[in-house]
Protein backbone atom coordinates (compact mmCIF):
# COMPACT_ATOMS: atom_id res chain seq x y z
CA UNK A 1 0.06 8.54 27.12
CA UNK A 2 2.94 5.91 27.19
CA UNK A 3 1.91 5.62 31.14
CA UNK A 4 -1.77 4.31 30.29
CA UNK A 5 -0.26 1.97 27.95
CA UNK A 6 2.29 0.93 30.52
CA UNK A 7 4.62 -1.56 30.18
CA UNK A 8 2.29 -3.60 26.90
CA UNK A 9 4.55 -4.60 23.74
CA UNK A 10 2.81 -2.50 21.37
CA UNK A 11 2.28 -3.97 17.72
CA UNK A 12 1.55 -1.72 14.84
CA UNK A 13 -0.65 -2.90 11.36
CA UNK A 14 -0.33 -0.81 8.62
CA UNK A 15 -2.99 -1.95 6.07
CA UNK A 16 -2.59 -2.29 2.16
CA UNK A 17 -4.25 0.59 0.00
CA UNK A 18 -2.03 1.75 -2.54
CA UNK A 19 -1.19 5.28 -2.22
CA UNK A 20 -4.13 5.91 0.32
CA UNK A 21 -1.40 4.23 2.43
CA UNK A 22 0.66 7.00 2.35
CA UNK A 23 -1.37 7.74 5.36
CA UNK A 24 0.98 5.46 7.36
CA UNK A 25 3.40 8.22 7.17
CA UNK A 26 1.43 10.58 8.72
CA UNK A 27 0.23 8.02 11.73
CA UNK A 28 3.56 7.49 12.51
CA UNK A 29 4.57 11.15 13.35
CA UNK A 30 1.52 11.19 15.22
CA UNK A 31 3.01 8.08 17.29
CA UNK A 32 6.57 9.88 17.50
CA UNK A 33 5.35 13.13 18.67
CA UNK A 34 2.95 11.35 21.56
CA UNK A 35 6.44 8.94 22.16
CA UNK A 36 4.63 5.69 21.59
CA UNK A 37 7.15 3.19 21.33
CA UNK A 38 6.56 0.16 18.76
CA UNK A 39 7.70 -3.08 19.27
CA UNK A 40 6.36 -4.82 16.50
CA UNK A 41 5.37 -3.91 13.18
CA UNK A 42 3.27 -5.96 10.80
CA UNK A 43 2.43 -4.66 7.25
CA UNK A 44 0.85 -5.96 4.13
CA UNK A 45 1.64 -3.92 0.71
CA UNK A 46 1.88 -0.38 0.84
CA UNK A 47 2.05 -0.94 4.53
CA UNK A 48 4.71 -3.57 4.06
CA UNK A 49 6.51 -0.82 2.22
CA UNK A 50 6.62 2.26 4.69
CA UNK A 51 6.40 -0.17 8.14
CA UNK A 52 9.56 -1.78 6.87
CA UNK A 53 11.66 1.32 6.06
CA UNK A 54 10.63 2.30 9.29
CA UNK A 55 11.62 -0.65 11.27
CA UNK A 56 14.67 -0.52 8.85
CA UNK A 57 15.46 2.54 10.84
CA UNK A 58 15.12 5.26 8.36
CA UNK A 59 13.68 8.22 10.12
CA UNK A 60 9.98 9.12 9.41
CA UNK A 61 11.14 12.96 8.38
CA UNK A 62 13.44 10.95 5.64
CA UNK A 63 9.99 8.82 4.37
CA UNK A 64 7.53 11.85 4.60
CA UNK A 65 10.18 13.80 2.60
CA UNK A 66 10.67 11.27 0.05
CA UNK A 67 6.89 10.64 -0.47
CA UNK A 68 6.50 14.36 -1.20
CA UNK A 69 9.31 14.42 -4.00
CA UNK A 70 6.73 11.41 -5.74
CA UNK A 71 5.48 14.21 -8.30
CA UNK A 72 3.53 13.08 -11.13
CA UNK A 73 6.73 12.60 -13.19
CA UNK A 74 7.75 9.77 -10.76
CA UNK A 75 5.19 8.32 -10.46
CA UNK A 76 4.94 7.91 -14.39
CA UNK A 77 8.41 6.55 -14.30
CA UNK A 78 7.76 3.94 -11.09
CA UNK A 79 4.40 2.52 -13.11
CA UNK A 80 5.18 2.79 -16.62
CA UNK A 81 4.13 -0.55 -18.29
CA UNK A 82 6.42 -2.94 -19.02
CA UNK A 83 3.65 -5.92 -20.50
CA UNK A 84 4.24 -9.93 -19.69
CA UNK A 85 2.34 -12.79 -19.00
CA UNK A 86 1.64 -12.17 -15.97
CA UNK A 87 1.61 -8.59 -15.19
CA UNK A 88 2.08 -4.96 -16.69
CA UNK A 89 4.69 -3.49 -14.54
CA UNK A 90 7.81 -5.69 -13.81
CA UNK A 91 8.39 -3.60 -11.02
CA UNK A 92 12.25 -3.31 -11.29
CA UNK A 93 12.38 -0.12 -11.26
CA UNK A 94 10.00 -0.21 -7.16
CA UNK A 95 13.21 -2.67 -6.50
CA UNK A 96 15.43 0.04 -6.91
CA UNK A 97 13.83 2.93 -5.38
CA UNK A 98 13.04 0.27 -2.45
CA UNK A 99 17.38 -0.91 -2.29
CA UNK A 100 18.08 3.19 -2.38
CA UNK A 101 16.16 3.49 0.56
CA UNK A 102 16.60 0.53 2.80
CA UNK A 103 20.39 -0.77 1.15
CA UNK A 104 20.63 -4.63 1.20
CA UNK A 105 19.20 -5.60 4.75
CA UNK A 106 17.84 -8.90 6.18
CA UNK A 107 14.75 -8.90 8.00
CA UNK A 108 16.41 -10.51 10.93
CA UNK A 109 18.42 -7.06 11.34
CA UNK A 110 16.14 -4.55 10.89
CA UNK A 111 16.22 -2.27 14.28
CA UNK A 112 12.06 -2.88 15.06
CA UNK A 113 10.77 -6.51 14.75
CA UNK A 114 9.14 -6.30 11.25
CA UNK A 115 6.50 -9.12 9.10
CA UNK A 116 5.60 -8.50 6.02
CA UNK A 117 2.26 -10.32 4.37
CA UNK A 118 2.56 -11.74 0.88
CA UNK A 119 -0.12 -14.52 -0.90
CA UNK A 120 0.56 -17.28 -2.62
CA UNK A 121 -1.43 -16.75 -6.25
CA UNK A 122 -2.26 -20.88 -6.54
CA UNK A 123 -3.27 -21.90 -2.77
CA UNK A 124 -4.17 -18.37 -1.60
CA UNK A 125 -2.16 -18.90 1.24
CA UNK A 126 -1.32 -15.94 3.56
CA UNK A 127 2.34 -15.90 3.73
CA UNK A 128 4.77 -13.98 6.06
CA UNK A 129 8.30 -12.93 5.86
CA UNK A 130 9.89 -12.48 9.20
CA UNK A 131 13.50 -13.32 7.74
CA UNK A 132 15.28 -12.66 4.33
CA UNK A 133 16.07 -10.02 2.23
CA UNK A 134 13.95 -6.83 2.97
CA UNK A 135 13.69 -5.28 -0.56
CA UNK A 136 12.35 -8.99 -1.71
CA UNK A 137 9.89 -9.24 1.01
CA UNK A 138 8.42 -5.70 0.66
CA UNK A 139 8.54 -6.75 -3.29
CA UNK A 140 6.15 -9.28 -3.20
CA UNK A 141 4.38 -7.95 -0.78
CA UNK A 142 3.17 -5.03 -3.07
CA UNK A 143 2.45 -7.31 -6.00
CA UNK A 144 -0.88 -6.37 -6.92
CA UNK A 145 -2.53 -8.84 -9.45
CA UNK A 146 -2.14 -7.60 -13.09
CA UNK A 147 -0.12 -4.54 -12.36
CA UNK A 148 2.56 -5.82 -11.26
CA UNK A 149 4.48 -9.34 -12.02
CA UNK A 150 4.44 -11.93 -9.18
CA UNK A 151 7.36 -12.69 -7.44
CA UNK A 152 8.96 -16.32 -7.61
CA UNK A 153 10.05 -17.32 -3.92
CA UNK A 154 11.19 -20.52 -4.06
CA UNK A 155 8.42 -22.98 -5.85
CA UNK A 156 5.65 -20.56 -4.45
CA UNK A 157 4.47 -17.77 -6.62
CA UNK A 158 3.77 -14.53 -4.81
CA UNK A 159 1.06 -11.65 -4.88
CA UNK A 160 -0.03 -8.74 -2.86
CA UNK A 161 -0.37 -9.38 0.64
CA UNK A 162 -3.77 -7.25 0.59
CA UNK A 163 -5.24 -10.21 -1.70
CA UNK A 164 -5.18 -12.90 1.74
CA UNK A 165 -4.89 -10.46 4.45
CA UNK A 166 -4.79 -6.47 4.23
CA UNK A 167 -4.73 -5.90 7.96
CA UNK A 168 -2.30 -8.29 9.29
CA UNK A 169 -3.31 -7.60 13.18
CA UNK A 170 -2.66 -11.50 13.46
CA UNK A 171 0.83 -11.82 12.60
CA UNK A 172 1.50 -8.90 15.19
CA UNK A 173 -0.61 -10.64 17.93
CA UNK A 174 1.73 -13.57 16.76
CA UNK A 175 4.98 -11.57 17.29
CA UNK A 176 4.21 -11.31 20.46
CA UNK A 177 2.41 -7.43 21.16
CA UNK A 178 -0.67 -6.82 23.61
CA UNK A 179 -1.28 -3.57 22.68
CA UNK A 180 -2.82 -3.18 18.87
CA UNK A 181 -2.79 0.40 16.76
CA UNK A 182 -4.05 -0.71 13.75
CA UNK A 183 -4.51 1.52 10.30
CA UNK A 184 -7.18 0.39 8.19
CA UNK A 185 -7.36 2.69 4.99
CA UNK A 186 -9.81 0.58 3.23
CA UNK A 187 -12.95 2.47 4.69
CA UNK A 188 -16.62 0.32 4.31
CA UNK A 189 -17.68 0.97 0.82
CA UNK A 190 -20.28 2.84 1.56
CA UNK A 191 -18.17 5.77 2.85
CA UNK A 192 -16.14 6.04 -0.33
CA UNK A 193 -17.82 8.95 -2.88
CA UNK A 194 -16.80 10.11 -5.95
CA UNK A 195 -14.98 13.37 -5.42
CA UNK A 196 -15.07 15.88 -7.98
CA UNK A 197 -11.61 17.29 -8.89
CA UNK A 198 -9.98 20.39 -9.19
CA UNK A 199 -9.28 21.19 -13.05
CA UNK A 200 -5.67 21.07 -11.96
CA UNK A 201 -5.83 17.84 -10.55
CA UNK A 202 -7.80 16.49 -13.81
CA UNK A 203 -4.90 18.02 -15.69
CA UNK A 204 -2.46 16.37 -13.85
CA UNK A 205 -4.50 13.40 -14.03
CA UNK A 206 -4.82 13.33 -17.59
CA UNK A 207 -1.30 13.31 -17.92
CA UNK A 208 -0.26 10.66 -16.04
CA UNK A 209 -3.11 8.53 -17.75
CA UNK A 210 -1.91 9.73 -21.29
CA UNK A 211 1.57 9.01 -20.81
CA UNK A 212 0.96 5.20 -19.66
CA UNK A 213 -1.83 5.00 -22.44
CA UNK A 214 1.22 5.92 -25.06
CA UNK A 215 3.89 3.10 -23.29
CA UNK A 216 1.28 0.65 -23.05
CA UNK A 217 -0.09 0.99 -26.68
CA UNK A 218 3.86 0.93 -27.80
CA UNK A 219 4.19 -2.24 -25.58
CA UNK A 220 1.14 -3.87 -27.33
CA UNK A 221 2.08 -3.01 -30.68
CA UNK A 222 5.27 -4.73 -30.13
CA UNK A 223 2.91 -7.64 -29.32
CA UNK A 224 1.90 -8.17 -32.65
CA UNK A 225 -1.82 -7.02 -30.26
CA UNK A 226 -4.62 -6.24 -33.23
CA UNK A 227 -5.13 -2.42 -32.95
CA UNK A 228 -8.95 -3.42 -32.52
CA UNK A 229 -7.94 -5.01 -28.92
CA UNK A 230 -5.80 -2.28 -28.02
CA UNK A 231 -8.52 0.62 -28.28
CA UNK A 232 -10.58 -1.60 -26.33
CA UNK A 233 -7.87 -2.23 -23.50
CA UNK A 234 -7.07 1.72 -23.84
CA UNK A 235 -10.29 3.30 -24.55
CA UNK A 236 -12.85 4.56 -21.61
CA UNK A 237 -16.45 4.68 -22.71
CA UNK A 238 -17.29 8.11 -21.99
CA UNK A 239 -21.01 8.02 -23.52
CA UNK A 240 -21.81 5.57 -20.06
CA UNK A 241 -19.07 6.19 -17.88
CA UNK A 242 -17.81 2.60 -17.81
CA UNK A 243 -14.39 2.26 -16.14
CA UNK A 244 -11.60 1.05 -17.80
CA UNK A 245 -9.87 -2.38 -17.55
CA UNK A 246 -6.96 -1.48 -14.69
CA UNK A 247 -9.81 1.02 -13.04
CA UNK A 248 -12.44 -2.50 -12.67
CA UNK A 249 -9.69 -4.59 -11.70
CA UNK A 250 -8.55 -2.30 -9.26
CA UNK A 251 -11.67 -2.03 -7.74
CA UNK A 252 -12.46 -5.58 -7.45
CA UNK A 253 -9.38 -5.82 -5.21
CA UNK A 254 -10.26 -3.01 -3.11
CA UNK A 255 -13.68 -4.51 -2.66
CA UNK A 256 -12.22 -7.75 -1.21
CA UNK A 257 -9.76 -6.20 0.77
CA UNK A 258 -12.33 -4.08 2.75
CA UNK A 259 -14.27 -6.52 3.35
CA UNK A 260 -11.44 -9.09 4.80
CA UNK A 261 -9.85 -5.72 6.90
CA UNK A 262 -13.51 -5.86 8.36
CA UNK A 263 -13.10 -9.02 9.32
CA UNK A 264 -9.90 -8.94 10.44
CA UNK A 265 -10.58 -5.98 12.77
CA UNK A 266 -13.92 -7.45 14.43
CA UNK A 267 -11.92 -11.05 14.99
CA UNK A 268 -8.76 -9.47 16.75
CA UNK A 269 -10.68 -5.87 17.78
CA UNK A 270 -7.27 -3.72 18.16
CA UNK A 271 -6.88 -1.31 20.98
CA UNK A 272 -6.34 1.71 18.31
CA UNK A 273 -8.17 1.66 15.55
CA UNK A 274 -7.58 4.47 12.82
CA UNK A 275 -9.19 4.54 9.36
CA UNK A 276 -8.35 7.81 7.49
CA UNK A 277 -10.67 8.52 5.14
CA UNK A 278 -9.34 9.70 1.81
CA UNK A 279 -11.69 8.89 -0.97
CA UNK A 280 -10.05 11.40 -3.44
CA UNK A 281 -6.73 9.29 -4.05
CA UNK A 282 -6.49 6.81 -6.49
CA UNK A 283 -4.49 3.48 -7.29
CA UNK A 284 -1.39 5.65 -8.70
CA UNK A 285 -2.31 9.00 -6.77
CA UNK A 286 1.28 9.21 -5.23
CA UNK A 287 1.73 12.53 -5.90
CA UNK A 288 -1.21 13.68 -3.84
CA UNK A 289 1.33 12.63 -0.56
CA UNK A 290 0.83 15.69 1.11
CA UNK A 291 -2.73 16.16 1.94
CA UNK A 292 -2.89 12.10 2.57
CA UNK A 293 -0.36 12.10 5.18
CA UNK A 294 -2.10 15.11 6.83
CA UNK A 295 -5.18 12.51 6.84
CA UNK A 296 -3.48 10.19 8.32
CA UNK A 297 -1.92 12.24 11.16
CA UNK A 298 -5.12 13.77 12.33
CA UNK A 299 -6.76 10.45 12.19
CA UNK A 300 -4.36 9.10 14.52
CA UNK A 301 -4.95 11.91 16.55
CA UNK A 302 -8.26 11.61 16.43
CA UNK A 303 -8.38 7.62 17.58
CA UNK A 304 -6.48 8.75 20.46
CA UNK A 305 -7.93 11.55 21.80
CA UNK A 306 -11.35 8.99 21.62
CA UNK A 307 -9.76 6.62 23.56
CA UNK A 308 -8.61 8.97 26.04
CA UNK A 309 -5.45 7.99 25.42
């Protein structure tokens, strides 16, 4: 395989998607095992996240084992509510999982050549770090809109890269690879289907939902929030299935991201393309790791092997 591909500077996009992008994991053991060297890695959000403690030089074994010790309990603690302005989640305590991980690194050092994609919440602008602190980078590059605060670089203020460009293959044409693997986990919408869970999943589920219900309502009521508005914000209407608040807003991003990965991939058309498809994991489904970096390895396999590569 790394004799068809010759003597290219391969560039590798790992695409936002929340914890559908744990998928990344699994494409990069794929990559290991078939000793595919990467030159360049590009990543917006969750693929901001895992592409630059990779290029950071922590081992892929040492990600894939910390994804799979995100239980629910975690996961709980990483996205408990924290209420401002201009977000629910301050996302302190992501900053220090991230600076346990990675330590206190500048971009410039990092061991693989690594860009991560933030936007700028006023202009929209796409913007890229390629220098500066890692942890920071990464930071606002997972800053999803309402769950998490924005992050204050300079006079810019800073949101999820996903919201401007969720499959960065143009920053790694930029960096300077001619050979594209590209991971799109945003699927078009019409392959993503309700999937009906397991009654241990919906109890673990209900948990997790249940214990950020109780430590937003808390952070509310310290609001001064009428109790009126807070059922409202809190409560599901089950009678018509409506979706809650965080479950619409989440899916309005998803919606634009999919379509601008689309785009993305038929203006720069990669030489790899994989898309796992994983339509049972949700916004905070990190504790499903396991079965979605499976996914993601035997999609990678699978773009290969079609390639005849």
């Amino acid at each position: 395989m790394k004799n068809q591909i010759g003597n290219k500077k391969v560039g590798l996009v790992l695409g936002s998607g929340s914890a559908k992008g744990l998928s990344h994991i699994g494409v990069l053991k794929y990559l290991e095992e078939a000793e595919i060297k990467i030159d360049f890695i590009a990543g917006s959000s969750i693929g901001a996240m895992i592409g630059g403690a990779y290029a950071a030089g922590i081992s892929i074994n040492e990600i894939e084992d910390i994804a799979l010790k995100t239980d629910l309990a975690s996961s709980v603690k990483y996205f408990l509510p924290t209420i401002s302005k201009s977000g629910l989640i301050s996302g302190t305590k992501v900053k220090e999982f991230l600076r346990d991980i990675v330590g206190d690194i500048e971009i410039e050092n990092l061991k693989i050549p690594f860009t991560a994609t933030a936007t700028d919440i006023f202009t929209g602008q796409e913007i890229n770090f390629n220098k500066g602190n890692l942890v920071e980078a990464i930071r606002a590059s997972i800053s999803v809109p309402v769950i998490f605060q924005p992050v204050i670089h300079g006079d810019q203020i800073l949101v999820d890269g996903g919201l401007s460009n969720p499959l960065p293959i143009n920053v790694v044409c930029k960096m300077g690879a001619d050979f594209i693997i590209a991971v799109n986990v945003m699927p078009a919408l019409n392959k993503t289907k309700p999937v009906k869970k397991k009654e241990n999943e919906n109890l673990r589920a209900s948990a997790l939902t249940a214990e950020m219900k109780s430590a937003m309502r808390k952070k509310l009521e310290a609001l001064n929030i009428d109790d009126r508005w807070i059922k409202v914000l809190l409560t599901k209407k089950k009678k018509y299935n409506v979706p809650g608040l965080i479950s619409v807003m989440v899916q309005s991003v998803y919606i634009t991201q999919r379509k601008l990965a689309r785009l993305s991939i038929q203006l720069y058309k990669p030489d790899i393309l994989i898309e796992p498809d994983i339509p049972f994991a949700g916004f905070f489904d990190f504790y499903k790791a396991r079965e979605i970096i499976d996914i993601g390895y035997k999609a990678a396999q699978d773009a290969f092997y079609d390639n005849n590569l």
